[in-house]
C-alpha atoms as a PDB file:
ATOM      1  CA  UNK A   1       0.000   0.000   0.000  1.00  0.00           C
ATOM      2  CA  UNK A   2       1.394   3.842  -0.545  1.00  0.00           C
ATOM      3  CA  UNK A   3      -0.106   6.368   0.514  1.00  0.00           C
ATOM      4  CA  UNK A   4       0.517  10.160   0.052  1.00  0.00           C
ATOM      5  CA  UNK A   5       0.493  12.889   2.921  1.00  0.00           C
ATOM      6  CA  UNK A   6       0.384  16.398   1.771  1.00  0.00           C
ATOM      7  CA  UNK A   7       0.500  19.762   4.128  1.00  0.00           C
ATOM      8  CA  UNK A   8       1.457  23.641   4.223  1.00  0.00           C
ATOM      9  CA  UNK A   9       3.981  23.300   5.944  1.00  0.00           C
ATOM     10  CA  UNK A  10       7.726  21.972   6.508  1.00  0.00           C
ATOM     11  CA  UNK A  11       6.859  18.242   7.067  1.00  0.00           C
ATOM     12  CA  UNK A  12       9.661  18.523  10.197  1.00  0.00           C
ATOM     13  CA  UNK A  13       8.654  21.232  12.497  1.00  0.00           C
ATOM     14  CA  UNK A  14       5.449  23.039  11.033  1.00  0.00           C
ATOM     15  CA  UNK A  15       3.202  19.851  10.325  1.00  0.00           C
ATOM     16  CA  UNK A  16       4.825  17.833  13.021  1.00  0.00           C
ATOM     17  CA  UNK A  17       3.739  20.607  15.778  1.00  0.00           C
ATOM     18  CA  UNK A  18       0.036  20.340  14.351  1.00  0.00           C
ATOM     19  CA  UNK A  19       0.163  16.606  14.013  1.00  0.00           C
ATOM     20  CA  UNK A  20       1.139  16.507  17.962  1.00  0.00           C
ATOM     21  CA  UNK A  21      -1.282  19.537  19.031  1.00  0.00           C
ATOM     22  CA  UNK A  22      -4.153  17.662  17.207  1.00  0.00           C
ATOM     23  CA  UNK A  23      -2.873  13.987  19.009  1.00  0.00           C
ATOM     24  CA  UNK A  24      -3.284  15.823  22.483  1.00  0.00           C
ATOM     25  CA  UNK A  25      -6.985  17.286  21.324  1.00  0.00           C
ATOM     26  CA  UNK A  26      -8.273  13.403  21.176  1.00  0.00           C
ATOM     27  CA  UNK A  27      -6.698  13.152  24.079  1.00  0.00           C
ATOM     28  CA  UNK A  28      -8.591  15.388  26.204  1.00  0.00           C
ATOM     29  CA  UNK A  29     -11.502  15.412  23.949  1.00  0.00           C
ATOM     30  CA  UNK A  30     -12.216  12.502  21.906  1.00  0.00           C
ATOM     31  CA  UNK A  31     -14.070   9.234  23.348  1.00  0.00           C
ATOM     32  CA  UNK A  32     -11.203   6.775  22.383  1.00  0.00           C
ATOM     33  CA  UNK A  33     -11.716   2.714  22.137  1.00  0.00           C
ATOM     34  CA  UNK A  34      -8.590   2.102  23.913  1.00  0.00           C
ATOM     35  CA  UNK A  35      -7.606   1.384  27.519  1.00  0.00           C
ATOM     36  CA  UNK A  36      -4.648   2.538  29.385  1.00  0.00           C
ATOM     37  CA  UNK A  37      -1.455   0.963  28.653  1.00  0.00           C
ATOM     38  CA  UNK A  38       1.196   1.868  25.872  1.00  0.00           C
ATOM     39  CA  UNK A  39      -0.297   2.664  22.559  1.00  0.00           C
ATOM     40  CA  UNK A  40       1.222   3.676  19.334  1.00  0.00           C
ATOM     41  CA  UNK A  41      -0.639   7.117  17.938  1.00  0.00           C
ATOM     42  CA  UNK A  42      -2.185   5.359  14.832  1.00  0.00           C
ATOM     43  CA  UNK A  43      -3.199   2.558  17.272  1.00  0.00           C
ATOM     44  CA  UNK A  44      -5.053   4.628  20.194  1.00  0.00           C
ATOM     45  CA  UNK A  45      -6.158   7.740  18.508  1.00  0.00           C
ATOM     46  CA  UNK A  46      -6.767   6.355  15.183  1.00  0.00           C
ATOM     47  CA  UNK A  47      -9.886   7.560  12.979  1.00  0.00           C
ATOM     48  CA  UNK A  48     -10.102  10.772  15.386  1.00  0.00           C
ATOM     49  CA  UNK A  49      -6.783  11.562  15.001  1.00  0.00           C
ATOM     50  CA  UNK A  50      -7.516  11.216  10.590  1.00  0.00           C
ATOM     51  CA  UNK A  51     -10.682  13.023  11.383  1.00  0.00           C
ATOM     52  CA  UNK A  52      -8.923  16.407  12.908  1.00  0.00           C
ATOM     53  CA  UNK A  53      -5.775  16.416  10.227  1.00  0.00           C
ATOM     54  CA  UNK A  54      -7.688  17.844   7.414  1.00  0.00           C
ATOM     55  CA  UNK A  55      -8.458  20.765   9.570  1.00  0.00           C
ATOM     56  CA  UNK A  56      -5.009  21.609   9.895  1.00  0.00           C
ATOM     57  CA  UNK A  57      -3.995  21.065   6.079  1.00  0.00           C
ATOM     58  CA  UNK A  58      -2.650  17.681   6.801  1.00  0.00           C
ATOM     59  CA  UNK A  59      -4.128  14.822   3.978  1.00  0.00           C
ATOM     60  CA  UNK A  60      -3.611  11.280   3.586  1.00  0.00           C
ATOM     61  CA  UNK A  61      -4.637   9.234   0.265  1.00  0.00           C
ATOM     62  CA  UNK A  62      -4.384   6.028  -1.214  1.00  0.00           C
ATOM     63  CA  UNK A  63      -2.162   6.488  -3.981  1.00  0.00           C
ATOM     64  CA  UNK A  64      -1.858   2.470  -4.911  1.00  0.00           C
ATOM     65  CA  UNK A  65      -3.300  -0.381  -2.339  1.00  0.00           C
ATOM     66  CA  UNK A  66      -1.303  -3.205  -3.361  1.00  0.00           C
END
């Protein structure tokens, strides 16, 4: 599978910073499926994590899903 992420911003520092602000927003906000224990991002915040990115100018697609 490849998949394509686009943003504004340097993909170091500028979209990194929004990718971790928008992580600690599910945090405190978002009703997650997981427990407590030690989670990967993708793996406890998930769809709600995908859901917020756009807002920020952060995009993922599908480019090929072989």
């Amino acid at each position: 599978m490849r998949v394509k992420v686009t943003g504004q911003r340097d993909p170091g520092y500028g979209a990194t910073s929004r990718m971790l602000a928008q992580a600690g927003l599910c945090l405190t906000q978002d009703e997650l499926a997981v427990g407590g224990g030690i989670w990967t991002p993708a793996s406890a915040l998930g769809d709600a994590l995908l859901a917020r990115l756009p807002d920020v100018d952060i995009h993922f697609a599908v480019v090929d899903e072989q």
